[in-house]
C-alpha atoms as a PDB file:
ATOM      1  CA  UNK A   1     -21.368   0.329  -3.201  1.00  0.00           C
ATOM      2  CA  UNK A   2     -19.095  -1.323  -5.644  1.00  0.00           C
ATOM      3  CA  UNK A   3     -16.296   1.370  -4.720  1.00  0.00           C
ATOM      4  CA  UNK A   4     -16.797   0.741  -0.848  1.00  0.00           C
ATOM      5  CA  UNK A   5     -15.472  -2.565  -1.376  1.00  0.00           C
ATOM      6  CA  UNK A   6     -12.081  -1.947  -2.640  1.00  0.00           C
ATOM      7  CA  UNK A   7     -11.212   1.033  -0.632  1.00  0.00           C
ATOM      8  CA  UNK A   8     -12.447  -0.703   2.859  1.00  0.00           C
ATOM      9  CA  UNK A   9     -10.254  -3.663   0.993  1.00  0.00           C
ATOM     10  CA  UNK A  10      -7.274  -1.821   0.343  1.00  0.00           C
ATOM     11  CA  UNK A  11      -7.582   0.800   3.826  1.00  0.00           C
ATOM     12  CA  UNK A  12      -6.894  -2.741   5.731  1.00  0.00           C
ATOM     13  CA  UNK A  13      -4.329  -3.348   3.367  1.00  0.00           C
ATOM     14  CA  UNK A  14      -2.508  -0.111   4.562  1.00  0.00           C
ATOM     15  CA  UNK A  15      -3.111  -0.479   8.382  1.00  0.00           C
ATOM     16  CA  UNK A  16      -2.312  -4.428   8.122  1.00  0.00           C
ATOM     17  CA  UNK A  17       1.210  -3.255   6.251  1.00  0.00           C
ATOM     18  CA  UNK A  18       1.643  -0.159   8.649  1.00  0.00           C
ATOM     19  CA  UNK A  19       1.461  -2.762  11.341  1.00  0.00           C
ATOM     20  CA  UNK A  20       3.790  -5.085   9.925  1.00  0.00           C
ATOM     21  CA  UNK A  21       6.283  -2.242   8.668  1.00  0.00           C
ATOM     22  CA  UNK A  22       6.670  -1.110  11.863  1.00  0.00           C
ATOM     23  CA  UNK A  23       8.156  -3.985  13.307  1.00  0.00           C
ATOM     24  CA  UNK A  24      10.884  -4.763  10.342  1.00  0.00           C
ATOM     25  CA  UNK A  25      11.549  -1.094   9.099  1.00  0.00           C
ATOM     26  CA  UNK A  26      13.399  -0.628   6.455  1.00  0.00           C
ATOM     27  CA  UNK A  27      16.597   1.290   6.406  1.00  0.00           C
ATOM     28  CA  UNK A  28      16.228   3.859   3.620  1.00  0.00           C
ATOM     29  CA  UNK A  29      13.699   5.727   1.494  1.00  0.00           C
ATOM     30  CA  UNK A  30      14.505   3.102  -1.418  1.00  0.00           C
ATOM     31  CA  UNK A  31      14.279   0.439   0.850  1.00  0.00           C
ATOM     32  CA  UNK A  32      10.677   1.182   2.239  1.00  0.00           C
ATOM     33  CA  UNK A  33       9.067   2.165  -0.961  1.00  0.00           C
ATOM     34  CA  UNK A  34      10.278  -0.572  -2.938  1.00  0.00           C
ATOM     35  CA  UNK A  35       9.134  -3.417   0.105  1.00  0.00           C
ATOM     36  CA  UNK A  36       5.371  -1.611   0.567  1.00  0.00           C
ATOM     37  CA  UNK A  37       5.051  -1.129  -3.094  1.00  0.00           C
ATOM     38  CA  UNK A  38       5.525  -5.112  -3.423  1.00  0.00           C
ATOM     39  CA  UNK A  39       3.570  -5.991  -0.710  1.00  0.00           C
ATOM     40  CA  UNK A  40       0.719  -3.811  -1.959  1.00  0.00           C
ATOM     41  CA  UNK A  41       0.948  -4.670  -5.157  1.00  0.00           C
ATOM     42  CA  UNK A  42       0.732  -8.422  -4.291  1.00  0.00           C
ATOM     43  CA  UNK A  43      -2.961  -7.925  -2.780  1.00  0.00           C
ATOM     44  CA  UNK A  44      -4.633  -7.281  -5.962  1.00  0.00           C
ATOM     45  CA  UNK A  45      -7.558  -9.566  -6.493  1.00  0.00           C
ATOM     46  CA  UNK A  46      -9.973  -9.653  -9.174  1.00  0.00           C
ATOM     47  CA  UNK A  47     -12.234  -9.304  -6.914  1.00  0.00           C
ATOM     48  CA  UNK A  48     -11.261  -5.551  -5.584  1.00  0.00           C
ATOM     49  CA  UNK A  49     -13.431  -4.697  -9.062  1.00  0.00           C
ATOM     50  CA  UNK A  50     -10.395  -2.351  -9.737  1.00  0.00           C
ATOM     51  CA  UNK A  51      -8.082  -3.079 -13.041  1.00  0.00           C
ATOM     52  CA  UNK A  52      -4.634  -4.451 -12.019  1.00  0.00           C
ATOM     53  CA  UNK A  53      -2.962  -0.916 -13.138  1.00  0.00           C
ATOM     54  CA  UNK A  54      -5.502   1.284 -11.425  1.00  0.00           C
ATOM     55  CA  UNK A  55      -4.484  -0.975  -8.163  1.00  0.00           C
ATOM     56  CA  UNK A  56      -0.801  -0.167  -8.612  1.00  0.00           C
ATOM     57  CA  UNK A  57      -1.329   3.449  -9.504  1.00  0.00           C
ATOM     58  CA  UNK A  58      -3.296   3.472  -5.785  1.00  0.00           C
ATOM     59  CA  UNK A  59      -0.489   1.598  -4.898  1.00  0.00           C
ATOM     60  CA  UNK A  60       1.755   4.317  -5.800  1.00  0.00           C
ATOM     61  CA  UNK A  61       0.292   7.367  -4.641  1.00  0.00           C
ATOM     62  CA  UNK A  62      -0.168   5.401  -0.998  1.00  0.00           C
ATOM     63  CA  UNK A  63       3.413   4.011  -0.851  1.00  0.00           C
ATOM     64  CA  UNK A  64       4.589   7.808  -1.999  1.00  0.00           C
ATOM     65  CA  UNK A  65       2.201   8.978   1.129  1.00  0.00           C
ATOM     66  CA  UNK A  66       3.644   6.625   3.296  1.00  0.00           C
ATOM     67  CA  UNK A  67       7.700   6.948   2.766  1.00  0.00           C
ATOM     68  CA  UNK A  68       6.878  11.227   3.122  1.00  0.00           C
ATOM     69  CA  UNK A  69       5.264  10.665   6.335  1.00  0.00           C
ATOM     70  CA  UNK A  70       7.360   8.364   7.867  1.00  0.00           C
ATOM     71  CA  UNK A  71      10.668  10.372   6.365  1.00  0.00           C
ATOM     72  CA  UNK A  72       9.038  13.245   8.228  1.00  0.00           C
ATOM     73  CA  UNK A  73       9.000  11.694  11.119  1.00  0.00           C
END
């Protein structure tokens, strides 16, 4: 239960950025993972029950996701 609530947290997180990404996209690679890694980074609450560094370690590995797909694309 107590890992339910950060991942629903942060999976709204992603499709709330996705959504907002895709109407100001970013030029390059650089560009994209350096603007989603802030904004991700920037939801971390105390209340996610995840340490700040775990957070931006998800962060990370999410952002990474993201720029491959969308590079792919």
């Amino acid at each position: 239960m107590q890992l339910s609530r950060p991942l629903c947290s942060l999976c709204l997180l992603m499709a709330a950025s996705l959504a907002y990404a895709q109407g100001s996209a970013p030029e390059s690679e650089e560009q994209m993972r350096a603007q989603w890694s802030k904004r991700c980074g920037d939801h971390w609450d105390a209340e996610t029950h995840m340490t700040k560094k775990d957070w931006h370690r998800v962060c990370r590995r999410v952002t990474d996701q993201r720029v491959k797909f969308r590079m792919e694309q």
